[in-house]
C-alpha atoms as a PDB file:
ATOM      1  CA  UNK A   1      10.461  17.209  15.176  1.00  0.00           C
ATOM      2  CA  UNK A   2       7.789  14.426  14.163  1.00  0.00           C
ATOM      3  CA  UNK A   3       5.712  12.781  16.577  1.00  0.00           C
ATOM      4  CA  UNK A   4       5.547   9.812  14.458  1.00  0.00           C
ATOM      5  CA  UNK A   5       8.470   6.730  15.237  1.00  0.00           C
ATOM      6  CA  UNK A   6       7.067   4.948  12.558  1.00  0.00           C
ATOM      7  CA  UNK A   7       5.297   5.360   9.771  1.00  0.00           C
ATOM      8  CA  UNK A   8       3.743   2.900   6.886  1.00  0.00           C
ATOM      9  CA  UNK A   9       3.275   3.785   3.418  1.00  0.00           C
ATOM     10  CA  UNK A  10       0.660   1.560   2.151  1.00  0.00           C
ATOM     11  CA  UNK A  11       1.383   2.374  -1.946  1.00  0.00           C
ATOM     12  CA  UNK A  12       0.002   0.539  -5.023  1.00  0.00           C
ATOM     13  CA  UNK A  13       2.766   0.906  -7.529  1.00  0.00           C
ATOM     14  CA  UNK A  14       0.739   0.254 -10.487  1.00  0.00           C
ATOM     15  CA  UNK A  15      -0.684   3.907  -9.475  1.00  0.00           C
ATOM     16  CA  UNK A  16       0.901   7.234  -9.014  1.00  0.00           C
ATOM     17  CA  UNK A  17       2.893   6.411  -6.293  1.00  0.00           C
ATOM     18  CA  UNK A  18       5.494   9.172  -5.507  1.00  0.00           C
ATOM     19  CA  UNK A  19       3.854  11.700  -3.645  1.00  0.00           C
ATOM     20  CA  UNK A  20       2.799   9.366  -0.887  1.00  0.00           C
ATOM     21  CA  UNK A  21       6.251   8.589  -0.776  1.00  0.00           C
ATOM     22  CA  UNK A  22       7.453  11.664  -1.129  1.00  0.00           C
ATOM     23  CA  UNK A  23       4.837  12.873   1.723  1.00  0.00           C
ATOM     24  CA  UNK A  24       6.084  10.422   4.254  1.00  0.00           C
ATOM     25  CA  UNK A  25       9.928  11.357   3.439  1.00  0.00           C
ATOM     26  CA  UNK A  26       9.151  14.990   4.892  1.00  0.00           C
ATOM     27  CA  UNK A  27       7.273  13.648   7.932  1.00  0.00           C
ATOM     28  CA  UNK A  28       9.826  10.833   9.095  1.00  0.00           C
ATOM     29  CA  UNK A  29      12.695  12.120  10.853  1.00  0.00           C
ATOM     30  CA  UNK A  30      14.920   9.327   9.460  1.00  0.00           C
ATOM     31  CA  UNK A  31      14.364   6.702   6.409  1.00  0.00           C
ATOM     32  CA  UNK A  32      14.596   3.862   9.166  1.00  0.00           C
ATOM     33  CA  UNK A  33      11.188   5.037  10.593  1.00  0.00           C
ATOM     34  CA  UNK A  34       9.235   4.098   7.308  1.00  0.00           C
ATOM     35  CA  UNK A  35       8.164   1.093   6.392  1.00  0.00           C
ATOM     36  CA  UNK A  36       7.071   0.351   2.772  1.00  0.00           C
ATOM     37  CA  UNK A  37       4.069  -2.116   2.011  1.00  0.00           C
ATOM     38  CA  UNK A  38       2.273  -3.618  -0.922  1.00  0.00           C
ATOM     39  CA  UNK A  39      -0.798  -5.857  -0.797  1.00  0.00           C
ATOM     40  CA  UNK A  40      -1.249  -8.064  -3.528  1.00  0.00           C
ATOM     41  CA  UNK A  41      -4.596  -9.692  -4.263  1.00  0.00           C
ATOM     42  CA  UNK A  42      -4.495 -13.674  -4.214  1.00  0.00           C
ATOM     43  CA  UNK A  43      -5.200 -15.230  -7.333  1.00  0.00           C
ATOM     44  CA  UNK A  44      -8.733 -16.529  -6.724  1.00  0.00           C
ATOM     45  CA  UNK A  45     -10.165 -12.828  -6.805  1.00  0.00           C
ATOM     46  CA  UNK A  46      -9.286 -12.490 -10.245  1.00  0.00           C
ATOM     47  CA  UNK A  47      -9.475 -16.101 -11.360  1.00  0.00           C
ATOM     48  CA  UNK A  48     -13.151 -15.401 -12.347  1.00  0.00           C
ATOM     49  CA  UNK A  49     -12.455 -12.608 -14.382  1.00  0.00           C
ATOM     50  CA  UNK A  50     -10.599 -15.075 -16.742  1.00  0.00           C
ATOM     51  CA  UNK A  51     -13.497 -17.179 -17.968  1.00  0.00           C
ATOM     52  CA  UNK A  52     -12.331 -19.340 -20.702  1.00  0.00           C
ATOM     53  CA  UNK A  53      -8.075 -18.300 -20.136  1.00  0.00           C
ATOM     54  CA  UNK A  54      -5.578 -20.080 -18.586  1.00  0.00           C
ATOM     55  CA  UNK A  55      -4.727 -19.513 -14.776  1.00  0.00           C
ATOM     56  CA  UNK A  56      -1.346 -21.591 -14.960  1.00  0.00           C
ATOM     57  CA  UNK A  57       0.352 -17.982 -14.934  1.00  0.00           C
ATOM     58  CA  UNK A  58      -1.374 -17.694 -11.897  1.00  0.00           C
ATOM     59  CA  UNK A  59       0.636 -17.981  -8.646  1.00  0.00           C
ATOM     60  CA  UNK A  60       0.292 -16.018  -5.489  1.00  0.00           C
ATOM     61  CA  UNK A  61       4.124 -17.177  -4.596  1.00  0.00           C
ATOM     62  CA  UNK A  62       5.304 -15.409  -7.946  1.00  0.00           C
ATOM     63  CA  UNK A  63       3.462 -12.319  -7.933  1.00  0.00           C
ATOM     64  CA  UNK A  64       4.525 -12.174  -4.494  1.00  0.00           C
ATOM     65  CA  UNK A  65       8.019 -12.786  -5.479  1.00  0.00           C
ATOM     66  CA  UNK A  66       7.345 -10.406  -8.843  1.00  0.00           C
ATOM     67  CA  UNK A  67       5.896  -7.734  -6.302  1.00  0.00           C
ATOM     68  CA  UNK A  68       8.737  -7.719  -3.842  1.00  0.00           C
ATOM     69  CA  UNK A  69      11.030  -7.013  -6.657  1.00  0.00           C
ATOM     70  CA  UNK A  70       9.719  -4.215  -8.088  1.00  0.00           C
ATOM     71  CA  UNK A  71       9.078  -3.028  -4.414  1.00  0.00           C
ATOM     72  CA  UNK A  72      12.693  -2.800  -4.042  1.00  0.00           C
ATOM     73  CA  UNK A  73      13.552  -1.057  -6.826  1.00  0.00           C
ATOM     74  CA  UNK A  74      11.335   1.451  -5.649  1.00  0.00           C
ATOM     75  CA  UNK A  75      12.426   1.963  -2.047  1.00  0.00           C
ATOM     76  CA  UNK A  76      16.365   1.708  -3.297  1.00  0.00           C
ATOM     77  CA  UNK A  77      15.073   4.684  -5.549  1.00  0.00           C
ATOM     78  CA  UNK A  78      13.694   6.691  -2.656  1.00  0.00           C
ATOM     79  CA  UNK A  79      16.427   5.073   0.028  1.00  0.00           C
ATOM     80  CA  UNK A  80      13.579   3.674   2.362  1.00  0.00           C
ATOM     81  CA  UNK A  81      16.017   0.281   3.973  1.00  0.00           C
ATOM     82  CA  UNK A  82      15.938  -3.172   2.031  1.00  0.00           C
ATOM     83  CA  UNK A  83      15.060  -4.634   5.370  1.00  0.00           C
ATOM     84  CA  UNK A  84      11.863  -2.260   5.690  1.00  0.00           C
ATOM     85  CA  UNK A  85      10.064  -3.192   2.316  1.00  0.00           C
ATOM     86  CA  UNK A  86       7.196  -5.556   2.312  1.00  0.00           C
ATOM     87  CA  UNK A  87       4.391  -7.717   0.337  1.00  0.00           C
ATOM     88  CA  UNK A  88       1.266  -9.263   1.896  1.00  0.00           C
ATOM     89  CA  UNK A  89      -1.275 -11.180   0.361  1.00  0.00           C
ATOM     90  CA  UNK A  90      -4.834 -11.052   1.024  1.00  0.00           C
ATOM     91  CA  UNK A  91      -7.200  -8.084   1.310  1.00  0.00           C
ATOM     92  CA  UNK A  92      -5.554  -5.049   0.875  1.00  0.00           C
ATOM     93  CA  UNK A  93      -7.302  -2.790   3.284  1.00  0.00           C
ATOM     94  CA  UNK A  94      -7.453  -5.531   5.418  1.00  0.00           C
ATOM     95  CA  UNK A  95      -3.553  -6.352   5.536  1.00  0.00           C
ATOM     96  CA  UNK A  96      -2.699  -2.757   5.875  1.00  0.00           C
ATOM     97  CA  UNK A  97      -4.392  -2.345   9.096  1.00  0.00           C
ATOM     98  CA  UNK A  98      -2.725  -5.918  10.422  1.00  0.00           C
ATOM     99  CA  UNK A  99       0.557  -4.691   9.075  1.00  0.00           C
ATOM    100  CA  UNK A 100       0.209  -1.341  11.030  1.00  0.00           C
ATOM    101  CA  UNK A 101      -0.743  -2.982  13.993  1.00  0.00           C
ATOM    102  CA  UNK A 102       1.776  -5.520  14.068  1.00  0.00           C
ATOM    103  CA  UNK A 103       4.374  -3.399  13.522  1.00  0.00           C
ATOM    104  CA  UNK A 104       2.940  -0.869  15.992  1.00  0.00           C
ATOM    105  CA  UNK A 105       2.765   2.199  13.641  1.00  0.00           C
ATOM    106  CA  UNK A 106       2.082   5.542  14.283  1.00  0.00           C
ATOM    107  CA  UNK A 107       0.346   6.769  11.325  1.00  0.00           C
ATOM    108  CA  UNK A 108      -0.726   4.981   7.968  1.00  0.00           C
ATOM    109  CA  UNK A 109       0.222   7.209   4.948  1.00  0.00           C
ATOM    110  CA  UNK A 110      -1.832   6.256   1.687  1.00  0.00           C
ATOM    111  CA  UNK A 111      -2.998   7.689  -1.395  1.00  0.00           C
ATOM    112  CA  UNK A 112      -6.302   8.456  -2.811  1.00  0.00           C
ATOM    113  CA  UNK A 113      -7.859   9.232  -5.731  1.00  0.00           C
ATOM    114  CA  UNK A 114     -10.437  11.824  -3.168  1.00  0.00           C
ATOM    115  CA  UNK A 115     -13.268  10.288  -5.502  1.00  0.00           C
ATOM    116  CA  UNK A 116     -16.696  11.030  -4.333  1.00  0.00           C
ATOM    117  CA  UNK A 117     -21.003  10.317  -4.975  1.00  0.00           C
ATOM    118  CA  UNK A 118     -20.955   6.867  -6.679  1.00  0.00           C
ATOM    119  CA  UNK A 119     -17.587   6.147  -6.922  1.00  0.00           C
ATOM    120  CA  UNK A 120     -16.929   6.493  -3.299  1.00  0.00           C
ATOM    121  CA  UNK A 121     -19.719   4.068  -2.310  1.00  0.00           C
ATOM    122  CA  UNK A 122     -18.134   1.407  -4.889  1.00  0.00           C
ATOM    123  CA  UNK A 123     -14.723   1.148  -2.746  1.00  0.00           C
ATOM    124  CA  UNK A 124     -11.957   3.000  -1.860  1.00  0.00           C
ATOM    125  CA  UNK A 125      -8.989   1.466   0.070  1.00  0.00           C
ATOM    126  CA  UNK A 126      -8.021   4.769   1.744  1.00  0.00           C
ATOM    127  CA  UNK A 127     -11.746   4.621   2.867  1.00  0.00           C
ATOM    128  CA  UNK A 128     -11.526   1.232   4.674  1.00  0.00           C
ATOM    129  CA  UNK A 129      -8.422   1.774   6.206  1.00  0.00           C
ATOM    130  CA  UNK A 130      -9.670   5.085   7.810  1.00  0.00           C
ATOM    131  CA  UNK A 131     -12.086   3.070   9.736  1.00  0.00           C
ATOM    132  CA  UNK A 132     -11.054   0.583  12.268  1.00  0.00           C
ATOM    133  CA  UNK A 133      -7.871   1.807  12.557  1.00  0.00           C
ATOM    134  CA  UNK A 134      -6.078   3.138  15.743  1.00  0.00           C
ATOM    135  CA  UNK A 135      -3.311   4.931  13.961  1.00  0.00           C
ATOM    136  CA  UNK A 136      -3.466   8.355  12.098  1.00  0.00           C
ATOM    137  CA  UNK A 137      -3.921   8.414   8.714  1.00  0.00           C
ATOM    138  CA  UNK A 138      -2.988  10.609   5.731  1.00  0.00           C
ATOM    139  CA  UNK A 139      -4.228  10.101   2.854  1.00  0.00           C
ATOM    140  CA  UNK A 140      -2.877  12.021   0.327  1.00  0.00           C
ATOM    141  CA  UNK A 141      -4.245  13.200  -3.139  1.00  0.00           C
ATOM    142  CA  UNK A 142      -3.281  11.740  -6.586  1.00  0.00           C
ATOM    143  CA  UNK A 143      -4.105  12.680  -9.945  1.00  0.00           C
ATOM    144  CA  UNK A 144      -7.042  10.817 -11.087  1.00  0.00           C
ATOM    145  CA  UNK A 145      -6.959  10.503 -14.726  1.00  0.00           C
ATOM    146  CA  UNK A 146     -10.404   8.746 -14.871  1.00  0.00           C
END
């Protein structure tokens, strides 16, 4: 038996996602205690990255909207509830600790890449969410392909 009533997996699907999921599956006593999140970053963090390109694709609201859709797909796939899939916008780190707290989590289950030296001091959202948060956190190990 888990002592964890609810538990957030924080995922990025444009990574490898699966084994956090699957990770959080064999802690949760039922899929109703999982709740699925993706932060997406607003548009003005990558607007200047586009020097000289049009930002009228731009639009929080549809990659919001484009985010929550694939989002779906991917808890249907893993049968994690419709009604416990979400999107945030904003900082990612930052919304997954609100999220967790909000929603009075027990533990915070995210991937990693388990990077280290130079790359760790660069950023690493598993990093940032470790600190400052009240709830456990697993972070478990992907693949890194770099």
């Amino acid at each position: 038996m888990s002592n964890y009533r609810k538990i957030l997996i924080a995922i990025d699907f444009h990574t490898e996602y699966e084994n956090v999921i699957h990770r959080a599956l064999k802690i949760a006593e039922s899929k109703d205690d999982l709740n699925l999140l993706f932060v997406t970053l607003p548009s003005v963090y990558v607007q200047p990255y586009l020097y000289g390109m049009s930002t009228k694709e731009l639009s929080d609201a549809d990659n919001m909207k484009k985010a929550m859709k694939r989002l779906q797909q991917i808890a249907k796939k893993f049968g994690i509830p419709a009604q416990n899939v979400h999107v945030k916008l904003g900082d990612i780190a930052e919304q997954i600790k609100k999220f967790a707290n909000e929603e009075h989590a027990d533990l915070i289950v995210i991937g990693t890449h388990g990077r280290s030296g130079i790359k760790l001091l660069l950023g690493s959202t598993a990093n940032a969410v470790l600190h400052g948060v009240k709830q456990d956190v697993l972070a478990v190990r992907m693949h890194d392909n770099i």
